[in-house]
C-alpha atoms as a PDB file:
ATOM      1  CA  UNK A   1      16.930  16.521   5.902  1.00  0.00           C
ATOM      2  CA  UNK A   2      19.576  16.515   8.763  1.00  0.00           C
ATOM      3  CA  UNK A   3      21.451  19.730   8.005  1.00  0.00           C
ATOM      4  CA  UNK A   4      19.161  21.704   6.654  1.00  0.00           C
ATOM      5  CA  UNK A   5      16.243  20.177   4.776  1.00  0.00           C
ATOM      6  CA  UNK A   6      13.459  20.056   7.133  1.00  0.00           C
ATOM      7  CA  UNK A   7      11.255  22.653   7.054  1.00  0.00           C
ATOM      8  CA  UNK A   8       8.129  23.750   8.941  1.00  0.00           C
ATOM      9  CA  UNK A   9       5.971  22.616   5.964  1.00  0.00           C
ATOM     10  CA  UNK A  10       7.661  19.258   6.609  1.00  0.00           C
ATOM     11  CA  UNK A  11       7.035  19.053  10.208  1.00  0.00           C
ATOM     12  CA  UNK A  12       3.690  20.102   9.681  1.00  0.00           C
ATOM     13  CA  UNK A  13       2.727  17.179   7.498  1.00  0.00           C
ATOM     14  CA  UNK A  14       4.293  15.007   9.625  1.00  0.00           C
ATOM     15  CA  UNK A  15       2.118  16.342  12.963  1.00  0.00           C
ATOM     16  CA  UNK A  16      -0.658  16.432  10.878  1.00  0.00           C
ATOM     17  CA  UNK A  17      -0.767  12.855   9.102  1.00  0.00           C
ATOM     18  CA  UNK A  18       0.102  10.854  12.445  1.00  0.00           C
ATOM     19  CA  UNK A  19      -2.891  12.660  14.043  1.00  0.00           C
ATOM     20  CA  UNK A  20      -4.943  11.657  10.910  1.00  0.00           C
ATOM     21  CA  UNK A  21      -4.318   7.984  11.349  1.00  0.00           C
ATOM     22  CA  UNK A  22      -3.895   7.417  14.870  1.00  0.00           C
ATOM     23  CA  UNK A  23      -0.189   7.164  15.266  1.00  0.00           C
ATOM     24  CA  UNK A  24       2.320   8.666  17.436  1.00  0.00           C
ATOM     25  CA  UNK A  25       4.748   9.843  15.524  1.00  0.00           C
ATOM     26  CA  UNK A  26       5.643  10.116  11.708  1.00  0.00           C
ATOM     27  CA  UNK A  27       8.817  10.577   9.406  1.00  0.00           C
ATOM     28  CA  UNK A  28       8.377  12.128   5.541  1.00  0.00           C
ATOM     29  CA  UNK A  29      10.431  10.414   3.017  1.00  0.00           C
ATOM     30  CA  UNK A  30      11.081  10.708  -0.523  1.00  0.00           C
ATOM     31  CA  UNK A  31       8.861   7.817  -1.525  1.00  0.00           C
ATOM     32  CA  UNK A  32       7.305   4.898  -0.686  1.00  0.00           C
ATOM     33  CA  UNK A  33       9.797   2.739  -2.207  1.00  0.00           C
ATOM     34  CA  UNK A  34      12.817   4.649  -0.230  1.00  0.00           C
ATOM     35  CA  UNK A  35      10.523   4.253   2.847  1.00  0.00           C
ATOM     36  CA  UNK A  36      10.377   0.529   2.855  1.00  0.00           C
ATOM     37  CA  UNK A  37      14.056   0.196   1.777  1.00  0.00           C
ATOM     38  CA  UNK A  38      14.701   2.507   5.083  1.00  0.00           C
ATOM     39  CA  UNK A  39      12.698   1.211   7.455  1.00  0.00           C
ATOM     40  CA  UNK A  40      13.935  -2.864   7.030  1.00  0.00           C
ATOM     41  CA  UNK A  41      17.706  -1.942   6.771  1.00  0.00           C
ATOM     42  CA  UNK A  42      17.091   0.378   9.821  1.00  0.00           C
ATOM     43  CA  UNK A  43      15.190  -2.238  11.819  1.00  0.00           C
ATOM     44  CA  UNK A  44      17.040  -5.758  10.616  1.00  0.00           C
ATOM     45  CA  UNK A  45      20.864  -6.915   9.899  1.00  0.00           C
ATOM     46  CA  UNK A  46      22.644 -10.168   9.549  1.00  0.00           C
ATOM     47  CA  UNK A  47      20.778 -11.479  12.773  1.00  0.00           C
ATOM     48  CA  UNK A  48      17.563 -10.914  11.710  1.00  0.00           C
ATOM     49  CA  UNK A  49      14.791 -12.873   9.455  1.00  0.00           C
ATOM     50  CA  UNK A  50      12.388 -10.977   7.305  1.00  0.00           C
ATOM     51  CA  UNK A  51       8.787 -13.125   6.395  1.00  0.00           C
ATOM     52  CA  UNK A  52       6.824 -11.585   3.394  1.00  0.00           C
ATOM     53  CA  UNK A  53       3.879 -12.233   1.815  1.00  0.00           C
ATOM     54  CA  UNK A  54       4.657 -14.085  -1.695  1.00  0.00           C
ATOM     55  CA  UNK A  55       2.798 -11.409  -3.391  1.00  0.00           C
ATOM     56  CA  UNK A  56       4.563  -8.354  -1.314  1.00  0.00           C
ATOM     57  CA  UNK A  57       5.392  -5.020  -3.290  1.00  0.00           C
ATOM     58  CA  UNK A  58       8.914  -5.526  -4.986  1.00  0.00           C
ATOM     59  CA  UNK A  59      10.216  -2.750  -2.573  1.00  0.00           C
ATOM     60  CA  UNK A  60       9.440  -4.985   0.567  1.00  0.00           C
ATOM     61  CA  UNK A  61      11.752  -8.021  -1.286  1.00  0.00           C
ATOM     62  CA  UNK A  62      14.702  -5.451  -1.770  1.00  0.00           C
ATOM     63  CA  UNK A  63      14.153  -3.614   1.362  1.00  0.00           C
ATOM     64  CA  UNK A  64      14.534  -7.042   2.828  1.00  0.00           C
ATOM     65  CA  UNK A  65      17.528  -8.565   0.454  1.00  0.00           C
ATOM     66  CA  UNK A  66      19.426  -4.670   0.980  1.00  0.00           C
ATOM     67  CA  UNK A  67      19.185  -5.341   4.939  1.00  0.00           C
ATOM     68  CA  UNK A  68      21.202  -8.431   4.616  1.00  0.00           C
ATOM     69  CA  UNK A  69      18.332 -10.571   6.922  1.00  0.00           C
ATOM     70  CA  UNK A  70      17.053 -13.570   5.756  1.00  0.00           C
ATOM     71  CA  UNK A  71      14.368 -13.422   3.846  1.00  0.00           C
ATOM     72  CA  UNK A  72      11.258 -16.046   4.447  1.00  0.00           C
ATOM     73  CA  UNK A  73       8.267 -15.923   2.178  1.00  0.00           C
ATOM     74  CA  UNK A  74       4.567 -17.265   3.142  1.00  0.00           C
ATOM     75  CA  UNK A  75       2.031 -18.653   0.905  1.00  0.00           C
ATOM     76  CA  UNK A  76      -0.092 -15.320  -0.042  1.00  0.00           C
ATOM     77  CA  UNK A  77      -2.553 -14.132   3.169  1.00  0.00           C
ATOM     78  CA  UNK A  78      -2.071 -17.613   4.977  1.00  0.00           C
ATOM     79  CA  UNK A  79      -1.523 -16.587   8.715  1.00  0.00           C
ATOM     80  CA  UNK A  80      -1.454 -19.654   9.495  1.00  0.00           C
ATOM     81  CA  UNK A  81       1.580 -20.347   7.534  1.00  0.00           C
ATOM     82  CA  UNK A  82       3.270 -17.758   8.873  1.00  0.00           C
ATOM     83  CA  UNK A  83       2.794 -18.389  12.068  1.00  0.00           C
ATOM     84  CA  UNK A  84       4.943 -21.717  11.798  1.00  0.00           C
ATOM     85  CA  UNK A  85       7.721 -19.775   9.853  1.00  0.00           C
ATOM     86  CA  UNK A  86       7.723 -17.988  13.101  1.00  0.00           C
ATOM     87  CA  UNK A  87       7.701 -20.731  15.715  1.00  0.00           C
ATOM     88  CA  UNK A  88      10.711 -22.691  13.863  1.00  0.00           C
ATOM     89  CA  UNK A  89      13.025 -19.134  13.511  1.00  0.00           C
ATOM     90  CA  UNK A  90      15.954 -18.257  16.095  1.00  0.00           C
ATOM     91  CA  UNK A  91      16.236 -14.978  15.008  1.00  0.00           C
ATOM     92  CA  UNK A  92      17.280 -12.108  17.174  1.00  0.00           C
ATOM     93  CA  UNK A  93      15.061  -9.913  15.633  1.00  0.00           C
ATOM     94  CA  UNK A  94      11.704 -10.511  13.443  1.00  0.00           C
ATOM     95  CA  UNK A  95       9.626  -8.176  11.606  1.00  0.00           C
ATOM     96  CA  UNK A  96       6.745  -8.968   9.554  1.00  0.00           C
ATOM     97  CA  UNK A  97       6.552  -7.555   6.161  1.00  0.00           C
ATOM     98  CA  UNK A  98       3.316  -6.700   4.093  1.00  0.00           C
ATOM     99  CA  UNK A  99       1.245  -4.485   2.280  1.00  0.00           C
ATOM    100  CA  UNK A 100      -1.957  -4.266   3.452  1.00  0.00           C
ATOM    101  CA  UNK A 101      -3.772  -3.505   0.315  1.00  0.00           C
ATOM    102  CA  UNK A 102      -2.167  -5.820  -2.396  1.00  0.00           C
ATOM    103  CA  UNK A 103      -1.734  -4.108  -5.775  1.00  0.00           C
ATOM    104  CA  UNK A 104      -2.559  -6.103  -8.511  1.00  0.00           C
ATOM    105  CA  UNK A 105      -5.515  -8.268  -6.843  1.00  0.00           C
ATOM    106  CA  UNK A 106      -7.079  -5.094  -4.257  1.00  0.00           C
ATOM    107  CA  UNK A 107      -7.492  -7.703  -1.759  1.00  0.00           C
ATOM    108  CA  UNK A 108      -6.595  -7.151   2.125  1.00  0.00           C
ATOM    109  CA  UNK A 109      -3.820  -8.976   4.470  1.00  0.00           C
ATOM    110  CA  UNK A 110      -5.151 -10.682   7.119  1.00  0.00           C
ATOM    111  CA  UNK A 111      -3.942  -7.974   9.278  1.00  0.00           C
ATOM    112  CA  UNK A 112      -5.534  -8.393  12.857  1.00  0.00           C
ATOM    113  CA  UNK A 113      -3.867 -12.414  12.405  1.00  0.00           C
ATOM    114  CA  UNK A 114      -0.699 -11.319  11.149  1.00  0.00           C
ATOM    115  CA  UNK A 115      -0.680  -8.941  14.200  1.00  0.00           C
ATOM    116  CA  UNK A 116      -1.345 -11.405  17.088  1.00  0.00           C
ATOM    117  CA  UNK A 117       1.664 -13.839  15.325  1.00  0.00           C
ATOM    118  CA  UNK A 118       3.534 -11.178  16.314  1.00  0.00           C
ATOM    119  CA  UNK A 119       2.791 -10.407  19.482  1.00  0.00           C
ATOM    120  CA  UNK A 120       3.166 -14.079  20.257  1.00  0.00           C
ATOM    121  CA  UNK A 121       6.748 -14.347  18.506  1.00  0.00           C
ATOM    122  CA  UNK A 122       7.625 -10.838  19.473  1.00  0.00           C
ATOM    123  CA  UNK A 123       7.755  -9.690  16.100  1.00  0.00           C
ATOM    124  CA  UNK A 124       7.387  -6.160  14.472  1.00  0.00           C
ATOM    125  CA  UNK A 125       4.716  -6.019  11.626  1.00  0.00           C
ATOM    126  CA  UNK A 126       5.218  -3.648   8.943  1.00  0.00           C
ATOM    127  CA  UNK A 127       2.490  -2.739   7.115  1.00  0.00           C
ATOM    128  CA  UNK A 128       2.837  -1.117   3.413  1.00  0.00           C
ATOM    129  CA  UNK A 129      -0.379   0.985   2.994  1.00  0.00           C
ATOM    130  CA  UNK A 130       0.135   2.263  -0.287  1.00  0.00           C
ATOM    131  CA  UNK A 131      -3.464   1.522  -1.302  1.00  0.00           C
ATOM    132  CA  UNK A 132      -5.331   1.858   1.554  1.00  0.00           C
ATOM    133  CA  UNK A 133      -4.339   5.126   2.920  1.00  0.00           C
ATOM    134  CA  UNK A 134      -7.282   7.396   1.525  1.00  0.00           C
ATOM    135  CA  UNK A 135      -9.220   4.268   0.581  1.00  0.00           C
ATOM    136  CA  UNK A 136      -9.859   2.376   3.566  1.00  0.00           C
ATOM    137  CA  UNK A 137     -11.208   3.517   7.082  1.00  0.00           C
ATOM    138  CA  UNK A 138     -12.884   6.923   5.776  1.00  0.00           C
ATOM    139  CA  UNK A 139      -9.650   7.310   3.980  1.00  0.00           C
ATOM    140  CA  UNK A 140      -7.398   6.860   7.005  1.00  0.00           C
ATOM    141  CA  UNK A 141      -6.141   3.697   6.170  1.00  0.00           C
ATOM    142  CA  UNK A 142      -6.426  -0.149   6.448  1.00  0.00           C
ATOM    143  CA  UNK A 143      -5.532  -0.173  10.476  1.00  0.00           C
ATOM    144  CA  UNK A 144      -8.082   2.284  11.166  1.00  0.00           C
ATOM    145  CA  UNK A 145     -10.714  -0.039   8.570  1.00  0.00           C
ATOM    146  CA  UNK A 146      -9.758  -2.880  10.831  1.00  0.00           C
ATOM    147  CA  UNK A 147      -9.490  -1.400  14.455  1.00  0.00           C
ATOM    148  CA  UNK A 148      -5.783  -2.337  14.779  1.00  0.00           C
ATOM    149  CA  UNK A 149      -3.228  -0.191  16.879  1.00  0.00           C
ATOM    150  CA  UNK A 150       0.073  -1.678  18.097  1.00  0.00           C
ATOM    151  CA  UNK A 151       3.177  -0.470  19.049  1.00  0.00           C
ATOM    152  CA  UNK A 152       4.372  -3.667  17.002  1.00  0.00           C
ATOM    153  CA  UNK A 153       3.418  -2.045  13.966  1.00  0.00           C
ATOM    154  CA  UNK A 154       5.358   0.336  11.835  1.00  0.00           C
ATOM    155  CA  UNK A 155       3.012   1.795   9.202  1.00  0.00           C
ATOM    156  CA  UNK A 156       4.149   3.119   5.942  1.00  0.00           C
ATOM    157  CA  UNK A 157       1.653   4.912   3.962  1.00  0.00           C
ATOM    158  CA  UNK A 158       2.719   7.207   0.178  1.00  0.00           C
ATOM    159  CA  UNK A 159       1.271  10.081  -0.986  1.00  0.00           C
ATOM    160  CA  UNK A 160       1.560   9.299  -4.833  1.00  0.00           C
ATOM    161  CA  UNK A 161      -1.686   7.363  -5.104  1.00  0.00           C
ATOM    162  CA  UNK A 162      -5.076   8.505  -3.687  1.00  0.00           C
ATOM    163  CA  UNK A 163      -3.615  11.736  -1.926  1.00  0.00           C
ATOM    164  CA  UNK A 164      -2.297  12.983  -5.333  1.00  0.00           C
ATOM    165  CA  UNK A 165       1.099  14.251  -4.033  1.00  0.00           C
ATOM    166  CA  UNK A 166       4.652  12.753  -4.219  1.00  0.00           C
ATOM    167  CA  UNK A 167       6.843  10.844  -1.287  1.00  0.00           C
ATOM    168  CA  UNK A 168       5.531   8.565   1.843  1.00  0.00           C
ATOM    169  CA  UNK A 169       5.193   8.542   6.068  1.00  0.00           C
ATOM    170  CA  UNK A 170       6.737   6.351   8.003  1.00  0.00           C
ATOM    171  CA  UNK A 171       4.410   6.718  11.185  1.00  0.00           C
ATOM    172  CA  UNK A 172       5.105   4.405  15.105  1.00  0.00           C
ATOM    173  CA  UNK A 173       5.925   4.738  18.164  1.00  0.00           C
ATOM    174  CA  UNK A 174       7.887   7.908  18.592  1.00  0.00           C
ATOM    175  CA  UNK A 175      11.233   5.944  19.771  1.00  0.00           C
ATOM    176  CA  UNK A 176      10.853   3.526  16.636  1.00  0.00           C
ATOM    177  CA  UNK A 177      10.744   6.389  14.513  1.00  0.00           C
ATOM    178  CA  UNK A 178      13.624   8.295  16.150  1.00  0.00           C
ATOM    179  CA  UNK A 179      15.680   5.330  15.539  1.00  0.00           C
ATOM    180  CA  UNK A 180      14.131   5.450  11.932  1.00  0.00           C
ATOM    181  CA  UNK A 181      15.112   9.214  11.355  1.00  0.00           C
ATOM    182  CA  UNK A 182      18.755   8.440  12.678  1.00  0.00           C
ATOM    183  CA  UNK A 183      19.611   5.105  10.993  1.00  0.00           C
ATOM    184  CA  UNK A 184      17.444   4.944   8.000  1.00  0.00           C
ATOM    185  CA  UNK A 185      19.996   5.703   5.107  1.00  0.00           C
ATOM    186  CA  UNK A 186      17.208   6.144   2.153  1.00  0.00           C
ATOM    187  CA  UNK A 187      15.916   9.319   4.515  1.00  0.00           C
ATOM    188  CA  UNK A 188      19.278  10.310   6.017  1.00  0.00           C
ATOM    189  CA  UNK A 189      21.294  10.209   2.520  1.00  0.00           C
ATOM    190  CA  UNK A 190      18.651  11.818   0.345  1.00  0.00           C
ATOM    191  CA  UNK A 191      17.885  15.189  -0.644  1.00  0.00           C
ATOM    192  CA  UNK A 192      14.814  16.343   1.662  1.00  0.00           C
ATOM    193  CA  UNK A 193      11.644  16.831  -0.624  1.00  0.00           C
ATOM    194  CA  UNK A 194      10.499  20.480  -1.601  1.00  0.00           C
ATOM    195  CA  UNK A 195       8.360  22.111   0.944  1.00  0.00           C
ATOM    196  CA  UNK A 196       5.687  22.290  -1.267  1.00  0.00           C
ATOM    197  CA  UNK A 197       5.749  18.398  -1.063  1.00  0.00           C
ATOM    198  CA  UNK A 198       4.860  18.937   3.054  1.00  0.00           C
ATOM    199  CA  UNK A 199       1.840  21.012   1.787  1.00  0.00           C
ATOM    200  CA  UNK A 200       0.577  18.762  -0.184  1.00  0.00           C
ATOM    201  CA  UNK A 201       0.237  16.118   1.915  1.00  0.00           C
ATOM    202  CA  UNK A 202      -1.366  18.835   4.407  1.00  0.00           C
ATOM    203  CA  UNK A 203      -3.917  19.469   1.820  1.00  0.00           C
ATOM    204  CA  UNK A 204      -4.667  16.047   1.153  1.00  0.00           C
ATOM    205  CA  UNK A 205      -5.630  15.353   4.834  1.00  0.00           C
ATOM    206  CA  UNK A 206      -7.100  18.525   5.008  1.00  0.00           C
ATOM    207  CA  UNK A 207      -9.330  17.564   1.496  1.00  0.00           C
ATOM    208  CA  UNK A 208     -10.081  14.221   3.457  1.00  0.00           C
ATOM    209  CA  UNK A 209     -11.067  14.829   6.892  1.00  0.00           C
ATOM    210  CA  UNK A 210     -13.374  17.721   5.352  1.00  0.00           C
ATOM    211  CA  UNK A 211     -16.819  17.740   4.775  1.00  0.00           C
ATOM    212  CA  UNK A 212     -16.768  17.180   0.946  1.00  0.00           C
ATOM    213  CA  UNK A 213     -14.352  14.503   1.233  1.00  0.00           C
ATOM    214  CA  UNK A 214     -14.622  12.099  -1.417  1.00  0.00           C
ATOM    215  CA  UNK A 215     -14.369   9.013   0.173  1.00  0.00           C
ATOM    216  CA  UNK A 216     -18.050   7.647   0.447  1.00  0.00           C
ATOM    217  CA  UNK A 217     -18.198   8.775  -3.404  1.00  0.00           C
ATOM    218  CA  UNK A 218     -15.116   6.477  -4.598  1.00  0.00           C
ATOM    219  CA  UNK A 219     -17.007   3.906  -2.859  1.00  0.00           C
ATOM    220  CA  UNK A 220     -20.242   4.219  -4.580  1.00  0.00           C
ATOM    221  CA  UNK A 221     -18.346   4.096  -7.774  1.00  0.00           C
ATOM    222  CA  UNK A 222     -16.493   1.220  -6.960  1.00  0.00           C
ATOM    223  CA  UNK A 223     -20.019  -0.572  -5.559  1.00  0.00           C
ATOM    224  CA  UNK A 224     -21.211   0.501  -9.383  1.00  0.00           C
ATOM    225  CA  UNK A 225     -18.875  -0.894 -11.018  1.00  0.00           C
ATOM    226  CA  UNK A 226     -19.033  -4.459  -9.407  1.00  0.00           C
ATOM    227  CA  UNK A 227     -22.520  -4.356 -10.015  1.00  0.00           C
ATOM    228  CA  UNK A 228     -22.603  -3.777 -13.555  1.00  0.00           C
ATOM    229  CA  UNK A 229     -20.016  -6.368 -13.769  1.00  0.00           C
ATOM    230  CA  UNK A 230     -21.890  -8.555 -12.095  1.00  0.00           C
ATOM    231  CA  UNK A 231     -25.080  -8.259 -14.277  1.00  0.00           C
ATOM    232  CA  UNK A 232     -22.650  -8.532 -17.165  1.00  0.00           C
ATOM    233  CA  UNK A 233     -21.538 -11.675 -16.408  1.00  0.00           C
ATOM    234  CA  UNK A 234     -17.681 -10.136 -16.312  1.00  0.00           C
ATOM    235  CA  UNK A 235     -15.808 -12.011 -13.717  1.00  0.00           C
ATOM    236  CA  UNK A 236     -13.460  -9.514 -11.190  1.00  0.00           C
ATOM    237  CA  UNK A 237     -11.246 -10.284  -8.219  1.00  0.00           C
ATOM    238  CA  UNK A 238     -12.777 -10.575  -4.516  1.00  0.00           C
ATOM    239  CA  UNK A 239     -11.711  -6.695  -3.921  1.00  0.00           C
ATOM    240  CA  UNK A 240     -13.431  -3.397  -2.488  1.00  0.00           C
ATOM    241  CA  UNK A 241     -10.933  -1.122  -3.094  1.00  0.00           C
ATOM    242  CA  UNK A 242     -10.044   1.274  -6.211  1.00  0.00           C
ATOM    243  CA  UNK A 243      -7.890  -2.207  -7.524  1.00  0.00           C
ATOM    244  CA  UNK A 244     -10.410  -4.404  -9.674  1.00  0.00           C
ATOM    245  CA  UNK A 245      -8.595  -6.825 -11.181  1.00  0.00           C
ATOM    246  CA  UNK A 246      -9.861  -8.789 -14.463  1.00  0.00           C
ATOM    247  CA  UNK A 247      -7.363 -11.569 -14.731  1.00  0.00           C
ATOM    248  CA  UNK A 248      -7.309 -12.555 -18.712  1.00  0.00           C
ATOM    249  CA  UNK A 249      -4.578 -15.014 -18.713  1.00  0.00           C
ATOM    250  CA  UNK A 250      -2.231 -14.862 -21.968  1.00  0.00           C
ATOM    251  CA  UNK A 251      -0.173 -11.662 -21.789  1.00  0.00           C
ATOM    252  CA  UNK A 252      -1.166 -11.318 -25.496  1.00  0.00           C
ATOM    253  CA  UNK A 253      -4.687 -11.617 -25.251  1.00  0.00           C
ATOM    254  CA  UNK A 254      -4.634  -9.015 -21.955  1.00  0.00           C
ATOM    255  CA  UNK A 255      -2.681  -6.283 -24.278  1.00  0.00           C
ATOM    256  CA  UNK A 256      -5.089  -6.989 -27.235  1.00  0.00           C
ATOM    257  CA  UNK A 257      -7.968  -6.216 -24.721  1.00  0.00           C
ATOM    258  CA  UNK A 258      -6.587  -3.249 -23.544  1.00  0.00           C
ATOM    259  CA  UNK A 259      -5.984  -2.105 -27.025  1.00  0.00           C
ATOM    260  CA  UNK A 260      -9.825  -2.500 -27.615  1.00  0.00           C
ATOM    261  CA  UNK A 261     -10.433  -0.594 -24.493  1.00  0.00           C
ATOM    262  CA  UNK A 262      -8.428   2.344 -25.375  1.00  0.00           C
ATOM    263  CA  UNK A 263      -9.896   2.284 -29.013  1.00  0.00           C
ATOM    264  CA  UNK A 264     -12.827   3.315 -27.161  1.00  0.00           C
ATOM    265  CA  UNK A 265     -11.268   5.864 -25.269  1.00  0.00           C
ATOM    266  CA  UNK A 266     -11.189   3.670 -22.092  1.00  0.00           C
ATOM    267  CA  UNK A 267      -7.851   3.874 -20.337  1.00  0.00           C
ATOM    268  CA  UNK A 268      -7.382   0.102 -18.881  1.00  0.00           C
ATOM    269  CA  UNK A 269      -3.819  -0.908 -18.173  1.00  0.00           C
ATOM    270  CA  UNK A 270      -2.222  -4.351 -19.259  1.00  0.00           C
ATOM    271  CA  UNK A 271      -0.651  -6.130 -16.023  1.00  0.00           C
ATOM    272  CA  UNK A 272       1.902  -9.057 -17.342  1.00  0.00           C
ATOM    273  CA  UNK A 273       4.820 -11.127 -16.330  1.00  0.00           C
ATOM    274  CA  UNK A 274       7.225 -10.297 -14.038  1.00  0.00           C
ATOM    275  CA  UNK A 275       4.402  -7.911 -12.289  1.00  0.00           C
ATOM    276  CA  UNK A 276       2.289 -10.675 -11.780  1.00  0.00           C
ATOM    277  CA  UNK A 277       2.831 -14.855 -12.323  1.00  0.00           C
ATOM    278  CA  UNK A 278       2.540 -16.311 -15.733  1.00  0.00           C
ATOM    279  CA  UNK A 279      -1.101 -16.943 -17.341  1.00  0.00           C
ATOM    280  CA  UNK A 280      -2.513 -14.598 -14.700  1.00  0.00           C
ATOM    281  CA  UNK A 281      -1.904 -11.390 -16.920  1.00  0.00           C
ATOM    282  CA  UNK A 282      -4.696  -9.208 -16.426  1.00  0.00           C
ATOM    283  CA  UNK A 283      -6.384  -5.368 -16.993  1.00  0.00           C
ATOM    284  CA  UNK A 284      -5.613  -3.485 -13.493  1.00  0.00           C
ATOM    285  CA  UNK A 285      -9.219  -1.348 -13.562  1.00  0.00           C
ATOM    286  CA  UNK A 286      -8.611   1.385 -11.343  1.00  0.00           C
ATOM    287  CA  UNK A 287     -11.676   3.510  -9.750  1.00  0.00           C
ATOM    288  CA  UNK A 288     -11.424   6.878  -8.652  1.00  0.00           C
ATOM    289  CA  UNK A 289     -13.905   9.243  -7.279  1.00  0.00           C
ATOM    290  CA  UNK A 290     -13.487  11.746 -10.113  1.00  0.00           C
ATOM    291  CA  UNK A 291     -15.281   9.075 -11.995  1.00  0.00           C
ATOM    292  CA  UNK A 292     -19.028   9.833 -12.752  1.00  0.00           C
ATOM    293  CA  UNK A 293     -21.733   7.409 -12.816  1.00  0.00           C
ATOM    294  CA  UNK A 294     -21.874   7.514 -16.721  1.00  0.00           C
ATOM    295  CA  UNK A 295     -17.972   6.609 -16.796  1.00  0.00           C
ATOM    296  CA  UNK A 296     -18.701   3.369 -14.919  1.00  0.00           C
ATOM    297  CA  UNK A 297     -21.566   2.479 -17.671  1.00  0.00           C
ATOM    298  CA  UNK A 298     -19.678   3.158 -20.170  1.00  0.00           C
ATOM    299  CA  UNK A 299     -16.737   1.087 -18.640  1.00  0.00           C
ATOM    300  CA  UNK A 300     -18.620  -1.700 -17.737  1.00  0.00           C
ATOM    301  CA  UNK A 301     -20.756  -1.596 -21.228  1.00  0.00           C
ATOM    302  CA  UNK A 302     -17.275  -1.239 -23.361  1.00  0.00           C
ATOM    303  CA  UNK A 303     -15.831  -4.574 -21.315  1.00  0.00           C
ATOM    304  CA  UNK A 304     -18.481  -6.515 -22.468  1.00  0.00           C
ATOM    305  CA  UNK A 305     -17.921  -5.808 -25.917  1.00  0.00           C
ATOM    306  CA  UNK A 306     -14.735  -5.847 -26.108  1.00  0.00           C
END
């Protein structure tokens, strides 16, 4: 992207998606995984400590282990906790590591209390969006759901999951992400992505902040499908986003299910072990808008059963 890989569809996308969720600058990488690897060896070294939620995304762990900082975990969503891994460190620099959207359970961070920790401690906080970004806030995002803005924050967001393209922004202040687009090796290194990558992402917001956007109709599915669960008597995680969790237990017995489920034309991914902690293996229901009303009957009606 440094010699010659940046185009004007790049730059584009990147104008247009920090507009779309409120920051001041933004940085297109290959993916969300090379994102997160980027932006923690770019921000952290030796001197630095890394805190992450126990059930982060597995790229926040090796962005973290890759940058050589140490790495200090926090019982899952427990600001509290987190605060006193902050208050006992003598690190030169701090950053805050989570997703904001977790994504096998669908539930939120306690962002806005994970924010003020680090304004205290003078931490950054960066937030891995992955599942919130067309989701949450009218689709732009968990920080815009929650009313948070920061210069603290560095906000990574991909484009493979609800905005149907490939590779992820890194989106902050505009000197963070300078120092992101000279030091971060995962963008520097890498082959820039195709144009046609920049214009999808353009289309997506475009698709979004539009008139027909699909938002409120993902939601009504998703408020459907809890519902029918609920007069079913079929027990789901505390979520309202697309992630519905229905945690089975034995690994076995979640596969067999899922089996059942696509016997019936139902496609309901098994989650096991090392994804998730043993006897918590469960079917990762995932909601989309492009679902109609009689898909989440069926779904629902077909769980039951099965």
């Amino acid at each position: 992207p440094l010699v010659s890989g940046h185009s004007r569809a790049h730059a584009d996308a990147e104008r247009q998606f920090a507009a779309f969720v409120g920051q001041p600058r933004a940085l297109l990488f290959g993916s969300g995984y090379a994102a997160n690897l980027g932006i923690l060896a770019a921000l952290c070294d030796r001197e630095a400590e890394i805190f992450g939620d126990r059930l982060d995304h597995a790229c926040l762990i090796d962005g973290a282990l890759l940058s050589r900082a140490t790495l200090t975990r926090y019982a899952h969503g427990d600001a509290a906790a987190l605060e006193e891994r902050l208050s006992a460190s003598k690190a030169a620099t701090k950053v805050v590591a989570t997703d904001a959207v977790f994504s096998m359970d669908g539930d939120v961070a306690p962002l806005a209390a994970l924010l003020a920790a680090c304004g205290r401690h003078d931490a950054w906080l960066l937030v891995d969006d992955a599942h919130g970004i067309g989701v949450l806030g009218g689709g732009r995002g968990t920080l815009h759901q929650l009313g948070l803005a920061s210069e603290r924050i560095v906000y990574m967001a991909t484009l493979g999951k609800a905005l149907g393209g490939y590779g992820a922004f890194a989106c902050g202040g505009s000197t963070v992400v300078e120092w992101l687009l000279q030091r971060a090796r995962t963008y520097m290194f890498s082959t820039a992505l195709p144009p046609a990558c920049g214009a999808v992402a353009s289309a997506a917001i475009g698709v979004l902040e539009g008139a027909g956007s699909p938002v409120p109709r993902l939601h009504e599915r998703i408020a459907q499908f809890r519902g029918a669960c609920t007069r079913r008597g079929i027990p789901l995680g505390n979520s309202v986003t697309t992630i519905q969790p229905l945690v089975v237990g034995e690994a076995a017995a979640a596969l067999a299910l899922s089996q059942r489920l696509l016997e019936r034309g139902l496609l309901v991914p098994a989650i096991r072990p090392p994804t998730v902690p043993a006897n918590t293996s469960r079917l990762r229901i995932s909601i989309s808008a492009a679902h109609s009303a009689a898909d989440i009957e069926a779904l629902a009606a077909a769980l039951e059963t099965a």
